[in-house]
Protein backbone atom coordinates (compact mmCIF):
# COMPACT_ATOMS: atom_id res chain seq x y z
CA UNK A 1 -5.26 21.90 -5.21
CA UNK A 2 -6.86 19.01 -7.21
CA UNK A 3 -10.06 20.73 -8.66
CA UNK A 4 -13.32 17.78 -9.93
CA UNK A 5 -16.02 19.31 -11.13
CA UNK A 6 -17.34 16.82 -13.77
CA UNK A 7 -16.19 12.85 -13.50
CA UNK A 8 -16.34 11.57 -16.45
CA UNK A 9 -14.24 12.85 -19.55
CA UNK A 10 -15.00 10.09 -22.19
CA UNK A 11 -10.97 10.22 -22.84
CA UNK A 12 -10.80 6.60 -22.04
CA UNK A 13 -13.41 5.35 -24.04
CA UNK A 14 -10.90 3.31 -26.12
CA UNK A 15 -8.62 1.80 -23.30
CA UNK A 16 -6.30 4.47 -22.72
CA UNK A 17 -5.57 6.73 -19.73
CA UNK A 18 -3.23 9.97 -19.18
CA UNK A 19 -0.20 9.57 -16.88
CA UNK A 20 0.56 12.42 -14.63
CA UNK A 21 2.79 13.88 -17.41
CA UNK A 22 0.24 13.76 -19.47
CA UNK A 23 1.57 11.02 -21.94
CA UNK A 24 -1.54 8.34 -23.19
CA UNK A 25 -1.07 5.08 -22.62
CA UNK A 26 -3.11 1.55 -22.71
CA UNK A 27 -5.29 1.24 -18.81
CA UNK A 28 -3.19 -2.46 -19.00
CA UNK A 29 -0.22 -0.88 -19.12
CA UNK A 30 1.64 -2.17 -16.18
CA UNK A 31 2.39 1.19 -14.51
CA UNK A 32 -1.40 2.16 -14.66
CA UNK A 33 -1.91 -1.73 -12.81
CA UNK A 34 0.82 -0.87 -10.29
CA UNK A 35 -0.67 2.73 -9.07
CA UNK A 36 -4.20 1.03 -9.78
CA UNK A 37 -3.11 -1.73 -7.06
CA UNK A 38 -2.12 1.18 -5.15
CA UNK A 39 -5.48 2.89 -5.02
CA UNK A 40 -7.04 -0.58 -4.29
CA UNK A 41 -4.74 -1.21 -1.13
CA UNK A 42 -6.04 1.90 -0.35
CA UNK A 43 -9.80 1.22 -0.51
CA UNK A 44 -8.68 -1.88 1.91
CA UNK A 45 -7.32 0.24 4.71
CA UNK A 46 -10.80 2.29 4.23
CA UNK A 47 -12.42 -1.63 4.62
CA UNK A 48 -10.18 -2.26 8.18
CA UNK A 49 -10.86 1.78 9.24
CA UNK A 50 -14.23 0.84 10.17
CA UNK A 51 -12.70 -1.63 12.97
CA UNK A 52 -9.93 0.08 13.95
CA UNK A 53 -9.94 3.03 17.11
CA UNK A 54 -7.32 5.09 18.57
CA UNK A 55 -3.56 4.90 17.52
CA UNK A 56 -4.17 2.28 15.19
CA UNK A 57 -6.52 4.45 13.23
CA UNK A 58 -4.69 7.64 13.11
CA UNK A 59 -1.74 4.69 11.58
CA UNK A 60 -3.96 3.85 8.63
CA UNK A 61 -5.27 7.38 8.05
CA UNK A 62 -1.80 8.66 7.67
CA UNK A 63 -0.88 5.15 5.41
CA UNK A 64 -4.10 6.23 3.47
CA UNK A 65 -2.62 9.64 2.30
CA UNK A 66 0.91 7.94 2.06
CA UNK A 67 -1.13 5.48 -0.36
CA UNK A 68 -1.92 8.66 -2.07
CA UNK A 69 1.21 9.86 -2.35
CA UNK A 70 2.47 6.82 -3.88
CA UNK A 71 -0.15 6.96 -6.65
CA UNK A 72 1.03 10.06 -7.78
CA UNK A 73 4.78 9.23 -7.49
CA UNK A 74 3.83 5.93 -9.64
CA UNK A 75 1.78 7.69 -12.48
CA UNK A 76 4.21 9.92 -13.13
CA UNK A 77 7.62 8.17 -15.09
CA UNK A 78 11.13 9.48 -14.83
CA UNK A 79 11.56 10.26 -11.38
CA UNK A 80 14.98 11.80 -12.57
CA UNK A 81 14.09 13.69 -15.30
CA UNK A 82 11.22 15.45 -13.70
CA UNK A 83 13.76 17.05 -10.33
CA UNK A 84 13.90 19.72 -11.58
CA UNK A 85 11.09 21.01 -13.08
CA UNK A 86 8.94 24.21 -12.19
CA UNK A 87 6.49 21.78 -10.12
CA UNK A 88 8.36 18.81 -9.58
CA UNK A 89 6.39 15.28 -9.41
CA UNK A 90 5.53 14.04 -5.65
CA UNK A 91 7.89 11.65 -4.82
CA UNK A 92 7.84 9.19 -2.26
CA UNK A 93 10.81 9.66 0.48
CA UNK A 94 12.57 7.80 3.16
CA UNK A 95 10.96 9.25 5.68
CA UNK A 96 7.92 7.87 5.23
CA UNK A 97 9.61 4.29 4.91
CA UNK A 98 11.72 4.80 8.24
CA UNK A 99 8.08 6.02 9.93
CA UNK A 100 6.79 2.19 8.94
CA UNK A 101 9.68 0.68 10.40
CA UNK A 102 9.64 2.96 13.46
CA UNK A 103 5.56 1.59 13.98
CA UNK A 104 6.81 -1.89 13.36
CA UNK A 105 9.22 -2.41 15.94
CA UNK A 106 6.99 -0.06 18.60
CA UNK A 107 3.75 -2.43 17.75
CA UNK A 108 6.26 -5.44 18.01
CA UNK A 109 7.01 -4.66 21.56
CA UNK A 110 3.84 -5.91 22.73
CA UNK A 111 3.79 -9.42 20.68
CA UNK A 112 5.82 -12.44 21.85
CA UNK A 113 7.70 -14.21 18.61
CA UNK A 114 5.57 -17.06 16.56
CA UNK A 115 6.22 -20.30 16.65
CA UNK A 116 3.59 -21.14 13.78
CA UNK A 117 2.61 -18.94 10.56
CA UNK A 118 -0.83 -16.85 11.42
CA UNK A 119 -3.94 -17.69 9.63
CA UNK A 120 -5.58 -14.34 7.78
CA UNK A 121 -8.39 -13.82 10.67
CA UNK A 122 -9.13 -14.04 14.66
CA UNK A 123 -11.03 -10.17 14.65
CA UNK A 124 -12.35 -8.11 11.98
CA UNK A 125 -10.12 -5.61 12.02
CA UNK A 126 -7.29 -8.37 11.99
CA UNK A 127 -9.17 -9.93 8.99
CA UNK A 128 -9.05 -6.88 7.10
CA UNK A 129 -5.61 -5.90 7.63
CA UNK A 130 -4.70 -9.25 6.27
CA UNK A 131 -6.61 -8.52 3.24
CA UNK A 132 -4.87 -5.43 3.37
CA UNK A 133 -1.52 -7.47 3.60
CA UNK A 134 -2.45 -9.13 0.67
CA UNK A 135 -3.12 -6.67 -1.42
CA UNK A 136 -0.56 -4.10 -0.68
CA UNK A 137 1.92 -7.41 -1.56
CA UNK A 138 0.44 -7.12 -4.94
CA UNK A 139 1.08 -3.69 -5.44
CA UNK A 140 4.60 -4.11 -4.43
CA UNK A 141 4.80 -7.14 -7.12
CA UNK A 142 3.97 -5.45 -9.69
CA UNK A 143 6.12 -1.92 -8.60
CA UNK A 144 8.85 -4.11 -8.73
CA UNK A 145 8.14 -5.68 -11.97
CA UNK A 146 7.72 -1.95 -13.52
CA UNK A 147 11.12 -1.30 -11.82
CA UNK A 148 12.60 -4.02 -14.44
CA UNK A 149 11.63 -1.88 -17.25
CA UNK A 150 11.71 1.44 -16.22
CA UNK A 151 12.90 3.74 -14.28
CA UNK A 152 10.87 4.03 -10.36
CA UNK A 153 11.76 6.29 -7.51
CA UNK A 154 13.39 3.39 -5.00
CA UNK A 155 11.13 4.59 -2.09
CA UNK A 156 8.23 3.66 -3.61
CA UNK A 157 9.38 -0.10 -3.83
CA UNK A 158 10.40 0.33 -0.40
CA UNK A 159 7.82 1.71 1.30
CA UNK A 160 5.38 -1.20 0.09
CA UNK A 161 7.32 -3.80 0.98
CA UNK A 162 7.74 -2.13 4.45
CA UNK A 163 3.66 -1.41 4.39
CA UNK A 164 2.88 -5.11 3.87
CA UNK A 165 4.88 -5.97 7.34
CA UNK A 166 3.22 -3.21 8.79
CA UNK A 167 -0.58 -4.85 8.10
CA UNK A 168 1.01 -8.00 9.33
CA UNK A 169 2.35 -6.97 12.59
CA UNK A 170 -0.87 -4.34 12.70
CA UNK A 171 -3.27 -7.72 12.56
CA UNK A 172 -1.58 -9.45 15.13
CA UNK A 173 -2.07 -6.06 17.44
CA UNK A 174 -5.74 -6.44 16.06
CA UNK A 175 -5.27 -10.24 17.61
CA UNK A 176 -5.22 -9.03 21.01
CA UNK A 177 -1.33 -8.16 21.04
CA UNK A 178 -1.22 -11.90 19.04
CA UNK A 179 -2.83 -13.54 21.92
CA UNK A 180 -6.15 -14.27 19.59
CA UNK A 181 -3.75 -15.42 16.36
CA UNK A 182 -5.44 -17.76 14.32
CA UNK A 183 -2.21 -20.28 14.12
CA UNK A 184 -1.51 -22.84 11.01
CA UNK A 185 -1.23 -26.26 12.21
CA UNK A 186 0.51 -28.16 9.46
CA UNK A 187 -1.58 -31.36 8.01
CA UNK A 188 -4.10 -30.86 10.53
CA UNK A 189 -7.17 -31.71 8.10
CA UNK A 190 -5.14 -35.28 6.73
């Protein structure tokens, strides 16, 4: 159990934060901007929360402490090295990417195919889960750049680029089951 009783530490005064194995390192290093992108996707499925009801909020709730989850697997390096340890790390798993997929296709049951790419709006909640898209496609873009120079737990690549279809196919469910889509129309402003 994660205990806070005072929030600030001063041990980052000079640019540097602790990684979940405790090892200091620069707060640009691009792990800490990959699990920081992370924890900002997050904050955006707190943004589209307020708009959402039902199903579709439970969904983002348990993407929320997924989010989590992936912030800790992130911050800590050396997915292999750490198995077996007394307390090993929290590390995503394939469950939680086959639960995505398994929301995808049920939410895609309701929309008819596009025949145009969808503009980022129509409702709020759609708006935000856009934004949430976007964001979350960051976050896997820099995951994946970490992955070229060290060592990641797969899942966690996975399950963003899973999430980011997820906000897209959750916006156009947000769309009124894609019937609202805000549609591209190619030159239209010539």
């Amino acid at each position: 159990m994660v205990v806070l009783s005072k929030i600030y530490t001063r041990t980052g005064d000079k640019g540097e934060t602790a990684l979940g194995n405790g090892v200091r390192v620069a707060k640009h290093a691009l792990r800490v901007n990959a699990y920081g992108t992370v924890d900002e996707t997050n904050a955006t499925v707190g943004l589209a929360r307020l708009h959402a009801t039902g199903i579709m909020d439970a969904q983002l709730a348990m993407i929320q402490n997924d989010l989590f989850d992936l912030g800790a697997d992130l911050c800590r390096p050396d997915p292999d090295k750490d198995a077996h340890a007394e307390y090993p790390p929290l590390r995503m798993v394939a469950t939680q990417v086959d639960r995505l997929e398994s929301e995808i296709d049920a939410m895609n049951t309701a929309l008819e195919p596009l025949r145009s790419f969808v503009l980022p709006g129509g409702s709020a909640l759609a708006a935000y889960l856009h934004l949430c898209r976007t964001v979350s496609r960051r976050a896997e873009r820099l995951t994946v750049e970490l992955a070229g120079t060290e060592t990641i737990n797969t899942a966690a690549a996975m399950y963003l680029n899973r999430l980011s279809d997820w906000f897209f196919v959750a916006s156009r469910i947000a769309n009124d089951d894609g019937r609202a889509d805000v549609l591209w129309i190619p030159g239209a402003n010539r």
